[in-house]
Protein backbone atom coordinates (compact mmCIF):
# COMPACT_ATOMS: atom_id res chain seq x y z
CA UNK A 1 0.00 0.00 0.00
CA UNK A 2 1.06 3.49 -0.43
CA UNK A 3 2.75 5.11 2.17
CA UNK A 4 1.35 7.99 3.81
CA UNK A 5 4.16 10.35 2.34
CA UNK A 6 3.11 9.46 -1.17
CA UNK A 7 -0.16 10.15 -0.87
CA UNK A 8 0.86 13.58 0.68
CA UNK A 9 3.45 14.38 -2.19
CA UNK A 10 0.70 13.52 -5.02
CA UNK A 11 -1.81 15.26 -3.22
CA UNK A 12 0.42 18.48 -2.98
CA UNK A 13 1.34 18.22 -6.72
CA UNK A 14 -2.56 18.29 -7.32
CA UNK A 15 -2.94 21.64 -5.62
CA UNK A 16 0.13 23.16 -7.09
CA UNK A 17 -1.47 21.91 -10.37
CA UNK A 18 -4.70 23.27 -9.64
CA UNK A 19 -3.50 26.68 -8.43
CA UNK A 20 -0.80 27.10 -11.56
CA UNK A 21 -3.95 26.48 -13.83
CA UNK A 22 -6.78 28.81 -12.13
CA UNK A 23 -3.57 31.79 -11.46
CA UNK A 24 -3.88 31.45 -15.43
CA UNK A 25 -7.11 31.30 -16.10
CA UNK A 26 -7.64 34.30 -14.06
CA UNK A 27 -4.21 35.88 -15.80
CA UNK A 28 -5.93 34.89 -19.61
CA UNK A 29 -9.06 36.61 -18.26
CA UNK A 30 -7.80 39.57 -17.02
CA UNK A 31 -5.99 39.71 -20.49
CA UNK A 32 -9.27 39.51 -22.34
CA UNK A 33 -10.72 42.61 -19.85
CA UNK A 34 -7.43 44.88 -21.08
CA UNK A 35 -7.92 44.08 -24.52
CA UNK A 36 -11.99 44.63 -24.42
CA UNK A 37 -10.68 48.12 -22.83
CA UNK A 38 -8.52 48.92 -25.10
CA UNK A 39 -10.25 48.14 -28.10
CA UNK A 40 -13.67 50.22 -26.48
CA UNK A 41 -10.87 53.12 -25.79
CA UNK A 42 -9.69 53.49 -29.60
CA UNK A 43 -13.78 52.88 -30.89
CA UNK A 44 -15.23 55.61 -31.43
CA UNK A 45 -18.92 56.13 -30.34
CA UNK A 46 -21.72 58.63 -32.50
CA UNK A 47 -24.39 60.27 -30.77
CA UNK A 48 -27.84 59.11 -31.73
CA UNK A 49 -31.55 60.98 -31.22
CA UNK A 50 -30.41 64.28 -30.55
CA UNK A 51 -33.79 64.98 -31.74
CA UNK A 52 -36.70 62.58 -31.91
CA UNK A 53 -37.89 63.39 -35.54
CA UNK A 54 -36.55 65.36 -38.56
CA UNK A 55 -38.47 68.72 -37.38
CA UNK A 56 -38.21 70.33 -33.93
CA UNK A 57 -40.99 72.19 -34.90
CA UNK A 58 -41.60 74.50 -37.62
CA UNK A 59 -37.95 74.67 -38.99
CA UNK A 60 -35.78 71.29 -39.59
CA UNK A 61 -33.62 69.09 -36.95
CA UNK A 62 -29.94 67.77 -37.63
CA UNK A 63 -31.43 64.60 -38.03
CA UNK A 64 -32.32 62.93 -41.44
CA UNK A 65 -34.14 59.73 -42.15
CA UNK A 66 -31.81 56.61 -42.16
CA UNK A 67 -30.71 55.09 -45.83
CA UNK A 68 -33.46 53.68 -47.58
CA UNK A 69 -35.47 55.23 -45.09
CA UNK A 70 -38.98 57.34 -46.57
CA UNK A 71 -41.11 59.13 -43.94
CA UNK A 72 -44.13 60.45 -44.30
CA UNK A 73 -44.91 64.16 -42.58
CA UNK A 74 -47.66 65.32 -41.99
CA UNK A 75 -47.56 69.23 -40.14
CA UNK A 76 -50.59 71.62 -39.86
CA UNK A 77 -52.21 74.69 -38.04
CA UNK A 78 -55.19 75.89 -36.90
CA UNK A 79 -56.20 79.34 -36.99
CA UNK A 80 -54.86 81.78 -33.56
CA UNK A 81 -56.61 80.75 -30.60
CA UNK A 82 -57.61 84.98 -30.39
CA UNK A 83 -60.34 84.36 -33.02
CA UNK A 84 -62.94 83.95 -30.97
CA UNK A 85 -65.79 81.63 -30.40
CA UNK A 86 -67.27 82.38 -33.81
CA UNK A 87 -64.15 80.78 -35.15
CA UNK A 88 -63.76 78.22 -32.25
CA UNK A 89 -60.99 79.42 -31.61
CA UNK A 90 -59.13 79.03 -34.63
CA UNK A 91 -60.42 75.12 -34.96
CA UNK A 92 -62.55 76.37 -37.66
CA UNK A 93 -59.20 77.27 -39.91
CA UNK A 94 -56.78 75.20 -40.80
CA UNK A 95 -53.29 75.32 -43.34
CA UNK A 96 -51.81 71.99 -44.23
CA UNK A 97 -48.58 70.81 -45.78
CA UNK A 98 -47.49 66.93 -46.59
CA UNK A 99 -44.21 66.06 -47.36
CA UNK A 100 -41.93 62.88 -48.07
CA UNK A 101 -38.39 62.55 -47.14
CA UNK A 102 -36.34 60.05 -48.46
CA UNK A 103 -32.77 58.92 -46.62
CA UNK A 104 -30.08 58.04 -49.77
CA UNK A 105 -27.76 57.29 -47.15
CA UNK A 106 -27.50 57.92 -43.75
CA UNK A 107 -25.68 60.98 -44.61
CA UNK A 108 -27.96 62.50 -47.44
CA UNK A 109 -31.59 62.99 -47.45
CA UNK A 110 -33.69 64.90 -49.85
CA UNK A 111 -37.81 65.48 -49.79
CA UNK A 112 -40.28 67.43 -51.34
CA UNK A 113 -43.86 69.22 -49.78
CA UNK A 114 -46.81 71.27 -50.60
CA UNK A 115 -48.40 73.64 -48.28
CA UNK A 116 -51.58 74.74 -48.79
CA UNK A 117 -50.43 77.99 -47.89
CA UNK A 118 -50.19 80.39 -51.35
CA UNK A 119 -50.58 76.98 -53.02
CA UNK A 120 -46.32 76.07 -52.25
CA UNK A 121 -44.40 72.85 -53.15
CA UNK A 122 -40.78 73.02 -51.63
CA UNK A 123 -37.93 70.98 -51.55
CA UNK A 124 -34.82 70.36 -50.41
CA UNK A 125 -31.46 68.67 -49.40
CA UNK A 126 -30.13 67.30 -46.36
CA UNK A 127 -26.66 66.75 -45.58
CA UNK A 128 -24.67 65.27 -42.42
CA UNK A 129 -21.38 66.70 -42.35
CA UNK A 130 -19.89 66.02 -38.74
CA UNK A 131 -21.79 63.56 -36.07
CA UNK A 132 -20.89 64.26 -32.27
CA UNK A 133 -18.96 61.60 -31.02
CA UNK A 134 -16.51 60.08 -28.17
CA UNK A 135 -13.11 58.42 -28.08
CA UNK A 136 -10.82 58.75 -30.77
CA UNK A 137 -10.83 62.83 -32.30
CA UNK A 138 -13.83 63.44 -30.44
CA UNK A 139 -16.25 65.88 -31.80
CA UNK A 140 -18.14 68.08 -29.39
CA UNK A 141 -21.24 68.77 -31.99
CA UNK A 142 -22.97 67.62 -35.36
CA UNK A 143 -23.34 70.16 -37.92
CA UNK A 144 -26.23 68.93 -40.68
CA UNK A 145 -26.18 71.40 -44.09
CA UNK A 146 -29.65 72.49 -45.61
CA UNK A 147 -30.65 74.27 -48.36
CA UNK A 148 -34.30 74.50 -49.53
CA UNK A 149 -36.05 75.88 -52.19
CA UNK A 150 -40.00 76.90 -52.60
CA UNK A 151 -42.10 78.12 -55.27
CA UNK A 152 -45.78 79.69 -54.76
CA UNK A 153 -48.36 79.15 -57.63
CA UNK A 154 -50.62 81.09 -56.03
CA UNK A 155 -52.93 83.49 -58.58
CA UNK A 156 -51.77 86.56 -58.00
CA UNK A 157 -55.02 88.80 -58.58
CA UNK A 158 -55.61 91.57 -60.18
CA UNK A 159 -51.99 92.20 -60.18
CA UNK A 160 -50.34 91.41 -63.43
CA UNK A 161 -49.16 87.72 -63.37
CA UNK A 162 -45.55 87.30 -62.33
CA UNK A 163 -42.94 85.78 -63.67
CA UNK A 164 -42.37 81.88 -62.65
CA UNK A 165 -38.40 83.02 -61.48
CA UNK A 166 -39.84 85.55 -59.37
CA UNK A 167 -41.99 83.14 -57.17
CA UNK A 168 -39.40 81.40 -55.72
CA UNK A 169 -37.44 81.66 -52.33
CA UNK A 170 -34.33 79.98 -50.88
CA UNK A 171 -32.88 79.29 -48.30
CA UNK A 172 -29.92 78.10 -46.35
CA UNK A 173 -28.94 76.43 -43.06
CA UNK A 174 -26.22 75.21 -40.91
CA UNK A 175 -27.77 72.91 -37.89
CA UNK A 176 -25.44 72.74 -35.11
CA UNK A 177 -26.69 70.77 -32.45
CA UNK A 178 -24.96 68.69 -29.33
CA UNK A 179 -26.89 66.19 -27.01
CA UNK A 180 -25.75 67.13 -23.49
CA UNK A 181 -27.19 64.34 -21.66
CA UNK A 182 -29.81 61.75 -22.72
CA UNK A 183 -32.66 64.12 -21.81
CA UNK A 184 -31.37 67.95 -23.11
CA UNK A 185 -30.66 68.67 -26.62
CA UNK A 186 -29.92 72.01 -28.26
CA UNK A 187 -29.17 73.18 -31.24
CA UNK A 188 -28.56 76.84 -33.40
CA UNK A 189 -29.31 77.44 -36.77
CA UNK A 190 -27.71 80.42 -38.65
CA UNK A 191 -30.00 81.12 -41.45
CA UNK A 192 -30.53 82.68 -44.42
CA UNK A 193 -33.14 83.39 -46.83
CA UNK A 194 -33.02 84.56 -50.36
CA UNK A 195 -36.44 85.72 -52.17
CA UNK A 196 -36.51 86.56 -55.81
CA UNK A 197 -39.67 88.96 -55.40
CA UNK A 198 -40.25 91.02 -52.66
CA UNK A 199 -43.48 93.22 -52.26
CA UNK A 200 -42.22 97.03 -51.61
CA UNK A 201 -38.89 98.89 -53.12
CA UNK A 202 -37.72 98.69 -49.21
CA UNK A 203 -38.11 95.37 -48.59
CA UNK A 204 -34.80 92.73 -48.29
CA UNK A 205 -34.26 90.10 -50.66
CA UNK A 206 -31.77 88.65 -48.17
CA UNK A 207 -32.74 88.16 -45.04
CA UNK A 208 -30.55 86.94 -42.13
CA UNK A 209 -31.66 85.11 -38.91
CA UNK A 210 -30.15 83.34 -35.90
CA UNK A 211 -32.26 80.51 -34.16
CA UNK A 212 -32.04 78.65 -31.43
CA UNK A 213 -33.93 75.27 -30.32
CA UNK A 214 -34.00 72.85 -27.62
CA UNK A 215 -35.52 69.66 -26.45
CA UNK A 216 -35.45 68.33 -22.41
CA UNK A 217 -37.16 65.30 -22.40
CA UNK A 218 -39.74 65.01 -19.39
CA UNK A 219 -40.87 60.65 -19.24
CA UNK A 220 -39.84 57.96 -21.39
CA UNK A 221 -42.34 59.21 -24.04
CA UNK A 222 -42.39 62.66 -23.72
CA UNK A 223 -40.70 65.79 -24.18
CA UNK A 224 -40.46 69.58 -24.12
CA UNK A 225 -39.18 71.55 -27.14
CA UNK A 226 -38.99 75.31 -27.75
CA UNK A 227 -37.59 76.59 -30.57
CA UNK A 228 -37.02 80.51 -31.82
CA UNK A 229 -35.98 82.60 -34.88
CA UNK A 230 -34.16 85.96 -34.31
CA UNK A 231 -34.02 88.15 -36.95
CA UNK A 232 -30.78 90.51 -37.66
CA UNK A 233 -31.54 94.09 -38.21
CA UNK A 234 -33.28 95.33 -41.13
CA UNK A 235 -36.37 96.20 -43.07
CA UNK A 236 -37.53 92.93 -42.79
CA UNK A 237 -37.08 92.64 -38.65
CA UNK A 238 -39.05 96.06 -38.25
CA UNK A 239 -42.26 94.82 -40.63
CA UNK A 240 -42.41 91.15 -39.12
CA UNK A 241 -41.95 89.32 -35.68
CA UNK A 242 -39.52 86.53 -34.47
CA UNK A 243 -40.76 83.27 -34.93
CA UNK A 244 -41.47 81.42 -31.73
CA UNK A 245 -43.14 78.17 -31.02
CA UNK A 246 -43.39 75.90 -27.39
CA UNK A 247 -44.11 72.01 -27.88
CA UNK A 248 -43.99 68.48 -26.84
CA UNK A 249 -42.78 65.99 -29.08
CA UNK A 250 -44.96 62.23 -27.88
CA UNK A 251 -43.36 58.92 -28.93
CA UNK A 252 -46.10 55.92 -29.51
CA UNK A 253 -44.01 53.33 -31.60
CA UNK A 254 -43.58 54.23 -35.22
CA UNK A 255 -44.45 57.35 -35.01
CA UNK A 256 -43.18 60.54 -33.03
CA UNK A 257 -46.26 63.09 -32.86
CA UNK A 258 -45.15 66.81 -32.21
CA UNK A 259 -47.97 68.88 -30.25
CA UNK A 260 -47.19 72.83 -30.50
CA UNK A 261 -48.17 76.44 -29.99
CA UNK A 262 -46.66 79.10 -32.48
CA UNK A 263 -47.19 82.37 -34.05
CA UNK A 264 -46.01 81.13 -37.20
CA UNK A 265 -48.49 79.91 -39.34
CA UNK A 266 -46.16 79.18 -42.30
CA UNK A 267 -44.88 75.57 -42.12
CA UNK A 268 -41.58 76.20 -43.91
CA UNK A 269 -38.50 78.51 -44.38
CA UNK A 270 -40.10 81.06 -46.45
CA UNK A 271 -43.12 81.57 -44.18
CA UNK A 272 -42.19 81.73 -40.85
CA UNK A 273 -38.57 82.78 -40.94
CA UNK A 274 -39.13 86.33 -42.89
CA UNK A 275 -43.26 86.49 -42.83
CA UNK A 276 -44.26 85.74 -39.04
CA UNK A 277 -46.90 88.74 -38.20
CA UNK A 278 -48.52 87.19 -35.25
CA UNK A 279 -48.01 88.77 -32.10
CA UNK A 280 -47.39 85.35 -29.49
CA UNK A 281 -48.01 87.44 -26.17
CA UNK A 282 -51.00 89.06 -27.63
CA UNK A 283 -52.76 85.67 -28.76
CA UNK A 284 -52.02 85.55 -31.95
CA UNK A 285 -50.87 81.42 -31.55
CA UNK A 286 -51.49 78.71 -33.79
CA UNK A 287 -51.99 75.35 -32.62
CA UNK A 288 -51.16 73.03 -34.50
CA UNK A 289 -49.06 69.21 -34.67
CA UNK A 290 -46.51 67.26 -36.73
CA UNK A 291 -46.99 63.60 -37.48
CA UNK A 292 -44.69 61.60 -39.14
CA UNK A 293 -44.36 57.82 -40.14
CA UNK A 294 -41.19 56.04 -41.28
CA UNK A 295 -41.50 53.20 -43.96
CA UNK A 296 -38.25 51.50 -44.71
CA UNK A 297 -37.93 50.27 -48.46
CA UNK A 298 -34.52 49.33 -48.51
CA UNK A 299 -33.25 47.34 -46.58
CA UNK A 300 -29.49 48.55 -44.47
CA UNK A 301 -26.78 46.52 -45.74
């Protein structure tokens, strides 16, 4: 029989054994943890849904719809809730615009509109040039280009006809936005607007504007936006108000529907940024929504 030594010196080589293969084990593990770190260190991470949908609310978002992406918008207003009963309050009046917008990549977007408003079809292109990120050559913001165009074939009567070059309007955007936490989102919009006819000899074919928007989000589903246009100095900022408009935007699966109050009642560049005439503190607020539905008909490689 084995002697009691043996038994002693195999059981001893078993623990050595043991102890040599969990000390690597727990070496090849904490290997695996330094490489995960390092490779998550050098990744670098985007910033998604600064904004919940395409519009904050009257004027455009940085975001765009994803590639092969369409979505469906539709945005109107009542009449100002200082109308009066014999209006109901403005429920009685309504302006309506549809649009599509189409993602060719998840850079590039384009769409198109019409707005019952002067009888308008718009359109315009989208463009992601930087993305806020982390790690690597972080960057602190995303910048989104835009630049729209809109023509009104409105009957203009019984002034003589104009010319089809003369009803259209431009105009031109750079979104910067950055997503400071998961619930507050901001974003500025230097803006311009170009208009091929204007009304009176004193009146600005170029008009500049700065705005500024924002979005805290309240629940899960629901969040506060605000969003305003200041215009620079000029003609134009002494005949017309700054746009302004309060919201909540309301998630409820596919679709994100925008609730609002604005004295805007012009649902794209050309109408509220240089034409707002409503007076916000003095009633003269539209309420109206956004709705918009995403249908994806290609699929993301």
């Amino acid at each position: 029989m084995p002697s009691l030594l043996s038994f002693r010196r195999a059981a001893g080589f078993l623990a050595t054994a043991c102890t040599l293969a969990a000390s690597h084990v727990q070496a090849q593990d904490l290997l695996n943890q330094l490489e995960t770190q390092t490779t998550d260190s050098l990744r670098r991470e985007y910033v998604t849904a600064t904004f919940k949908g395409t519009r904050v609310i009257n004027g455009h978002s940085i975001e765009t719809p994803g590639k092969g992406s369409m979505l469906f918008l539709i945005s109107h207003r009542f009449g100002t809730l200082n109308s009066g009963a014999y209006e109901f309050f403005g429920l009685d009046q309504a302006t309506i615009r549809l649009g599509l917008e189409y993602g060719l990549n998840d850079q590039l977007a384009v769409g198109i509109g019409r707005s019952s408003l002067e009888k308008t079809y718009d359109g315009f292109v989208k463009y992601k040039a930087l993305r806020q990120s982390s790690g690597p050559r972080p960057m602190p913001v995303s910048v989104t280009l835009l630049a729209t165009t809109a023509v009104s074939t409105l009957k203009f009567q019984p002034e003589p006809e104009r010319s089809t070059t003369s009803r259209f309007t431009y105009s031109y955007q750079a979104l910067l936005a950055r997503k400071f936490s998961s619930n507050l989102s901001v974003q500025l919009m230097p803006t311009l607007i170009h208009r091929n006819y204007v009304d009176l000899r004193r009146d600005e074919n170029n008009v500049y504007a700065i705005g500024a928007a924002g979005r805290q989000k309240l629940t899960k589903r629901l969040a506060l936006t605000a969003e305003y246009y200041y215009l620079l100095p000029g003609n134009t900022a002494d005949d017309y108000r700054n746009s302004l408009a309060l919201g909540f935007d309301i998630e409820t699966g596919g679709h994100v529907f925008q609730l609002h109050f604005t004295n805007s009642q012009g649902m794209i560049e050309k109408f509220f940024v240089p034409q707002t005439t409503g007076n916000f503190f003095d009633g003269d607020i539209y309420f109206g929504f956004n709705i918009s539905r995403a249908f994806q008909l290609r699929s993301q490689e």
